[in-house]
Protein backbone atom coordinates (compact mmCIF):
# COMPACT_ATOMS: atom_id res chain seq x y z
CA UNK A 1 0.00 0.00 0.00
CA UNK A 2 1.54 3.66 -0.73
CA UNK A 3 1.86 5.99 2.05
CA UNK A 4 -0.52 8.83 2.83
CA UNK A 5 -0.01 12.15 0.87
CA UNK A 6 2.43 14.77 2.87
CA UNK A 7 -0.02 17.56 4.00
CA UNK A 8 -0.12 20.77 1.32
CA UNK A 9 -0.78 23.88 3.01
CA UNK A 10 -2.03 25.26 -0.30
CA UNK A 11 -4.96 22.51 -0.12
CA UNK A 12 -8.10 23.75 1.28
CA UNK A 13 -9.24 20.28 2.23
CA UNK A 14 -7.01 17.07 2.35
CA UNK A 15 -7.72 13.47 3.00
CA UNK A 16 -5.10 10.94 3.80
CA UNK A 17 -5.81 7.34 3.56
CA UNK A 18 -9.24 8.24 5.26
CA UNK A 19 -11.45 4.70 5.94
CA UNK A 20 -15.24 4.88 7.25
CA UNK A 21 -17.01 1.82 8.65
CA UNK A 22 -20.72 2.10 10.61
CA UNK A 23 -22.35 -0.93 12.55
CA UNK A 24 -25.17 -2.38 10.59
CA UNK A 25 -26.49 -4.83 13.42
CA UNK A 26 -23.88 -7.45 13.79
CA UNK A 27 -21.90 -6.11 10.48
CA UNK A 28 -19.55 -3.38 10.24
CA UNK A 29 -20.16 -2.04 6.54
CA UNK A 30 -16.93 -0.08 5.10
CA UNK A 31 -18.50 2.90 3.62
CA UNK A 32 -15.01 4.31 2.81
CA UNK A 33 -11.94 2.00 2.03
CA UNK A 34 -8.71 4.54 2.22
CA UNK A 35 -9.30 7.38 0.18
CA UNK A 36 -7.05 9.96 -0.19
CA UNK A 37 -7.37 13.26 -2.08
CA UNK A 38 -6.97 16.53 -1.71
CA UNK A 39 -9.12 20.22 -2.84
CA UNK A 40 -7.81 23.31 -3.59
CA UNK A 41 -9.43 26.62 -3.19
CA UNK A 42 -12.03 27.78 -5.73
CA UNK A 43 -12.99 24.72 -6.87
CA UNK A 44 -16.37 23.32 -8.38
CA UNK A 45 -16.14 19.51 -7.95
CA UNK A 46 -18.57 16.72 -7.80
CA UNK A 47 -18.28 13.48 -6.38
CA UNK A 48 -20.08 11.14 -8.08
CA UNK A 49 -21.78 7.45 -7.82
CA UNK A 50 -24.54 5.04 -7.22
CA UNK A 51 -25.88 5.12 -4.26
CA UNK A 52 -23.56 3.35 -1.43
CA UNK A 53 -20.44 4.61 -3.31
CA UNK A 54 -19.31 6.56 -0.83
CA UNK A 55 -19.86 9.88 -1.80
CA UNK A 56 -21.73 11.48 0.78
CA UNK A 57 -19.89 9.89 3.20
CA UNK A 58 -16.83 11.87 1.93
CA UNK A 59 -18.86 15.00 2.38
CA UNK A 60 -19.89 14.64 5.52
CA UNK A 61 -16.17 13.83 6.71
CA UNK A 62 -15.25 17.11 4.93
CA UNK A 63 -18.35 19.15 6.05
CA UNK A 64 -17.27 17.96 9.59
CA UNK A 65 -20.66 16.21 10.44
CA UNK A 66 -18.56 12.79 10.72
CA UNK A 67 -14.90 11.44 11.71
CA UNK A 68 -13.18 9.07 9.85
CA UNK A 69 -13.17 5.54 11.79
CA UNK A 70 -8.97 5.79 10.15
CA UNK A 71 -6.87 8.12 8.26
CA UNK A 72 -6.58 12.07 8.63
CA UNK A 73 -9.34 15.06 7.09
CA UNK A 74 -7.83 18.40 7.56
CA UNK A 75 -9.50 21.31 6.88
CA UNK A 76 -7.11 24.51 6.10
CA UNK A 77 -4.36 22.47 7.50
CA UNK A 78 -6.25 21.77 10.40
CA UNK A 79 -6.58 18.00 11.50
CA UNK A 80 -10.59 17.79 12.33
CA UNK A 81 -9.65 14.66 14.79
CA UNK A 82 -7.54 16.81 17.06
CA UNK A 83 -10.72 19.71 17.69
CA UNK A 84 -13.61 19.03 19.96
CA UNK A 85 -16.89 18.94 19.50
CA UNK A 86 -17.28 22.57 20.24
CA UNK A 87 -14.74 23.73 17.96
CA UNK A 88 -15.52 21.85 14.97
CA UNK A 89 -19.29 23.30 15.63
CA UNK A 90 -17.45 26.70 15.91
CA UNK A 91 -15.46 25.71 12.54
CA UNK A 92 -18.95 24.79 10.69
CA UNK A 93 -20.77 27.61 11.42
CA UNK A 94 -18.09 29.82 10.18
CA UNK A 95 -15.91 28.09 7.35
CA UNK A 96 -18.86 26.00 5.48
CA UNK A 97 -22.39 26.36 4.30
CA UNK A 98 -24.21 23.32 3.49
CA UNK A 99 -27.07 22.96 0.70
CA UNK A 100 -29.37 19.92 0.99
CA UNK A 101 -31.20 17.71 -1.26
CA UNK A 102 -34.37 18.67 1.13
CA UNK A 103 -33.68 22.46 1.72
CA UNK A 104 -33.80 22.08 5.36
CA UNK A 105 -35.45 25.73 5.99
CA UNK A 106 -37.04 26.29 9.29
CA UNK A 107 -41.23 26.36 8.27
CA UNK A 108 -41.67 28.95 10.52
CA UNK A 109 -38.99 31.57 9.84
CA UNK A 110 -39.38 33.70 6.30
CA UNK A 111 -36.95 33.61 4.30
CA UNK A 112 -35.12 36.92 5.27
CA UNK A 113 -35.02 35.37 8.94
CA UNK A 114 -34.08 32.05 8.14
CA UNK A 115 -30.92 33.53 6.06
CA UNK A 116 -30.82 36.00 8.97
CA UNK A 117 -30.10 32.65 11.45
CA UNK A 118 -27.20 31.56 9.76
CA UNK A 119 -25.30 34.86 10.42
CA UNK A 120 -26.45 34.74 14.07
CA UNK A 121 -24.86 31.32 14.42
CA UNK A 122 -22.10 32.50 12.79
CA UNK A 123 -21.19 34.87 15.27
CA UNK A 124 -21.57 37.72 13.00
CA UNK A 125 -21.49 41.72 14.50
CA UNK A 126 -24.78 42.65 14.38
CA UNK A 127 -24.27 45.79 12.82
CA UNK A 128 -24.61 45.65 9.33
CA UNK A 129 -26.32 42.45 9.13
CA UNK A 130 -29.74 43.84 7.74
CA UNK A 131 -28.08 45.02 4.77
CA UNK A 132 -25.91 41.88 4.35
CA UNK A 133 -29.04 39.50 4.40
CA UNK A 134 -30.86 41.27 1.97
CA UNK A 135 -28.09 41.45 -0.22
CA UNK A 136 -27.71 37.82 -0.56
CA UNK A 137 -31.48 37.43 -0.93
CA UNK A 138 -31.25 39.89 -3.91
CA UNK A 139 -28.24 37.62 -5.32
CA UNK A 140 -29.93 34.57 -5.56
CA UNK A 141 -33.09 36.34 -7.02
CA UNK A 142 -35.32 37.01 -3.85
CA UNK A 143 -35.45 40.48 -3.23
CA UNK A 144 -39.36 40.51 -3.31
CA UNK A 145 -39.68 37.20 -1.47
CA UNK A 146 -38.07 38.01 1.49
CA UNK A 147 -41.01 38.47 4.06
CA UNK A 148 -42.19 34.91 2.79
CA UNK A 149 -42.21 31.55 4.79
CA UNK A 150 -41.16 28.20 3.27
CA UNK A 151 -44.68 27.33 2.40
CA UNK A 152 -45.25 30.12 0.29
CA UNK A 153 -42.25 29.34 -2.25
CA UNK A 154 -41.42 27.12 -4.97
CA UNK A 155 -39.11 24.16 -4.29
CA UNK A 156 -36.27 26.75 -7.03
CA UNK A 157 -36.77 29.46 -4.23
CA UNK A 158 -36.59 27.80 -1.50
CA UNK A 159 -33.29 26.03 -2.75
CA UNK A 160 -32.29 30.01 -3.39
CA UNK A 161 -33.18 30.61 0.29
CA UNK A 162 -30.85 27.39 1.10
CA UNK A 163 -28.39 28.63 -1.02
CA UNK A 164 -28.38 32.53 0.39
CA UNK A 165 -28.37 30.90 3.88
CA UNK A 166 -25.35 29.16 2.85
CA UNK A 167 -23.35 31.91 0.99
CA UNK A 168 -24.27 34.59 3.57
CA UNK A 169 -21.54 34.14 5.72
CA UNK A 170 -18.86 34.17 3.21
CA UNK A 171 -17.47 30.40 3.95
CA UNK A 172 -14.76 29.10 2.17
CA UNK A 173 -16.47 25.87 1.73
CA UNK A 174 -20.17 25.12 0.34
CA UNK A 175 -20.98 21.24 0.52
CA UNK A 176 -23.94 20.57 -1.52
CA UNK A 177 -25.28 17.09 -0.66
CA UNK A 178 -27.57 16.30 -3.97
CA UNK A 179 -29.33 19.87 -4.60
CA UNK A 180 -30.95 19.06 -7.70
CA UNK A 181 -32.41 15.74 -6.21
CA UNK A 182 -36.02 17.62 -5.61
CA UNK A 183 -36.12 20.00 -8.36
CA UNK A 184 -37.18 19.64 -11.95
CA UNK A 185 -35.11 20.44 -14.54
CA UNK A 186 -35.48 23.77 -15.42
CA UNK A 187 -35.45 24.48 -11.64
CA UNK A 188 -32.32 22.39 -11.24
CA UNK A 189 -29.97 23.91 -14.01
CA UNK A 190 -31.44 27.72 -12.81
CA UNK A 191 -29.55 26.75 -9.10
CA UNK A 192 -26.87 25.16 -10.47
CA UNK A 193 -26.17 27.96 -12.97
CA UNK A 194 -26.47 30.10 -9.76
CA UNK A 195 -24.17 28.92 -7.80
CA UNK A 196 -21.39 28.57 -10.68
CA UNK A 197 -21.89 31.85 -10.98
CA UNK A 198 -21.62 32.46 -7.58
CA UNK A 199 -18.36 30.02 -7.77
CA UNK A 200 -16.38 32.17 -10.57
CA UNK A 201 -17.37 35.73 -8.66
CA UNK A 202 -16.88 34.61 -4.98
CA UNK A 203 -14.22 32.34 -5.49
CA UNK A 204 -16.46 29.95 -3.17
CA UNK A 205 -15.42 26.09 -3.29
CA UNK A 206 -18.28 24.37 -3.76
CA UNK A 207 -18.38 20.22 -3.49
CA UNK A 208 -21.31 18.25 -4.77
CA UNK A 209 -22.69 15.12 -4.06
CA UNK A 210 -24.61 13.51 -7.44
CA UNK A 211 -25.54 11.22 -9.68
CA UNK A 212 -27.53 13.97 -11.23
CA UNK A 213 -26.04 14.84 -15.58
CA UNK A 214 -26.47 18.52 -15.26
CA UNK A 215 -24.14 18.27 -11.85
CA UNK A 216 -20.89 16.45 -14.01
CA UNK A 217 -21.98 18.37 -16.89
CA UNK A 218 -21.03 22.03 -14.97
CA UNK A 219 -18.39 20.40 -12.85
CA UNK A 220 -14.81 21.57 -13.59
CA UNK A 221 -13.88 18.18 -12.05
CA UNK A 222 -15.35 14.76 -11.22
CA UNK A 223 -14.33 12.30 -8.98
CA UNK A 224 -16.12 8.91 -9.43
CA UNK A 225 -16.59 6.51 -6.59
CA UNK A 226 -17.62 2.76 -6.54
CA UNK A 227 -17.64 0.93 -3.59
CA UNK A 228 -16.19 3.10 -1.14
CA UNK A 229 -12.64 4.32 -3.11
CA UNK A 230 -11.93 6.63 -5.88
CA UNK A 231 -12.18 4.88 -9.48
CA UNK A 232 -11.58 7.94 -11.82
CA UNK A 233 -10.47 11.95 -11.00
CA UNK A 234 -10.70 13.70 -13.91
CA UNK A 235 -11.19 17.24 -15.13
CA UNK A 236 -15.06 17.89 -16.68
CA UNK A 237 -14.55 18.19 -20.56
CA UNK A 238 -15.86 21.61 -21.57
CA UNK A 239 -16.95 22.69 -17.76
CA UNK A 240 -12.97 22.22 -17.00
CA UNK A 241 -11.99 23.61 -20.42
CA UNK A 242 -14.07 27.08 -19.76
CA UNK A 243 -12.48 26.90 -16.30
């Protein structure tokens, strides 16, 4: 077996040799079987594969929802193993937004206040913050929906909401676990078209979890998994070639 990757500083995210087992009753199922790899800043990646393949597994790990059962994650050269529970809560509300498959709004906030939410958790002054909300409400389109709850939107906005909530805080990392998964098409390549945009002005990583074409189609880079390890990494034909 070939020894883990030294750590480069210049990575925003790195794993090293990084394995994942969970207890399935008497089992222990290896969702991850020594992966190592390594993202820079600015990218717009997708990991992709049936379901089981690992891939939101590696986001999690990354997102610092999960530890690795083996192996090293560091996160701008930080190990995640060595912080505690309070710190890597610090380090997520600060460092990474997170768009889901499901939007995960709060029902009873609108969506100025549930963008609002993420700021407070962030630790954000609160001077300023009215203006700083609303801006990223007008960025994703919402300017005139901002008084509105969940309920009253489309699945597109509220995925715009999600996706405010997430850039709002100016992370370095956005994890995106399936965001097309609920959407129909038009809907789906309107976000993802978003937040490439969003990518090439902002400078934002973003890392996807799919199995969705339009994802790997507007991908700079994919990174195919099977079975818990990396089969292919490869750059994402004329996505990468526009890059």
């Amino acid at each position: 077996m070939s020894s883990a990757p030294a750590v480069d500083s210049q990575l925003l995210c790195q794993l090293e040799d990084v394995k994942k087992s969970y207890p399935m009753g008497d089992l222990l199922v290896q969702a991850l079987k020594g992966v190592s790899v390594g993202i820079t800043a600015g990218e717009f990646t997708a990991f992709a594969g049936p379901s089981g393949s690992g891939k939101s597994t590696i986001l999690n790990l990354i997102g610092c929802l999960d530890r690795p059962s083996s192996g090293r994650v560091l996160l701008e050269g930080k190990d995640v193993a060595t912080l505690g529970d309070a710190e890597l809560g610090d380090l997520r509300a600060r460092r990474i937004g997170f768009i889901f498959q499901s939007f995960n709004l709060i029902p009873v906030l609108t969506a100025y206040e549930n963008v609002e939410l993420a700021l407070r958790l962030a630790g954000a002054p609160e001077k300023g913050q009215r203006e700083v909300v609303q801006e990223a409400l007008r960025s994703v389109g919402l300017a005139d929906y901002m008084t509105r709850r969940p309920a009253q939107l489309s699945g597109g906005q509220q995925q715009r909401v999600a996706i405010a909530r997430a850039l709002v805080k100016k992370p370095a990392l956005i994890i995106a676990d399936e965001p097309t998964a609920n959407l129909d098409s038009k809907n789906g390549a309107a976000i993802l078209d978003l937040m490439k945009t969003m990518n090439a002005e902002n400078r934002t990583t973003f890392l996807f979890s799919t199995h969705d074409a339009m994802v790997m189609e507007r991908a700079r880079r994919i990174i195919r998994l099977a079975d818990g390890e990396i089969v292919s990494d490869d750059a994402a034909g004329p996505a990468a070639a526009g890059a």
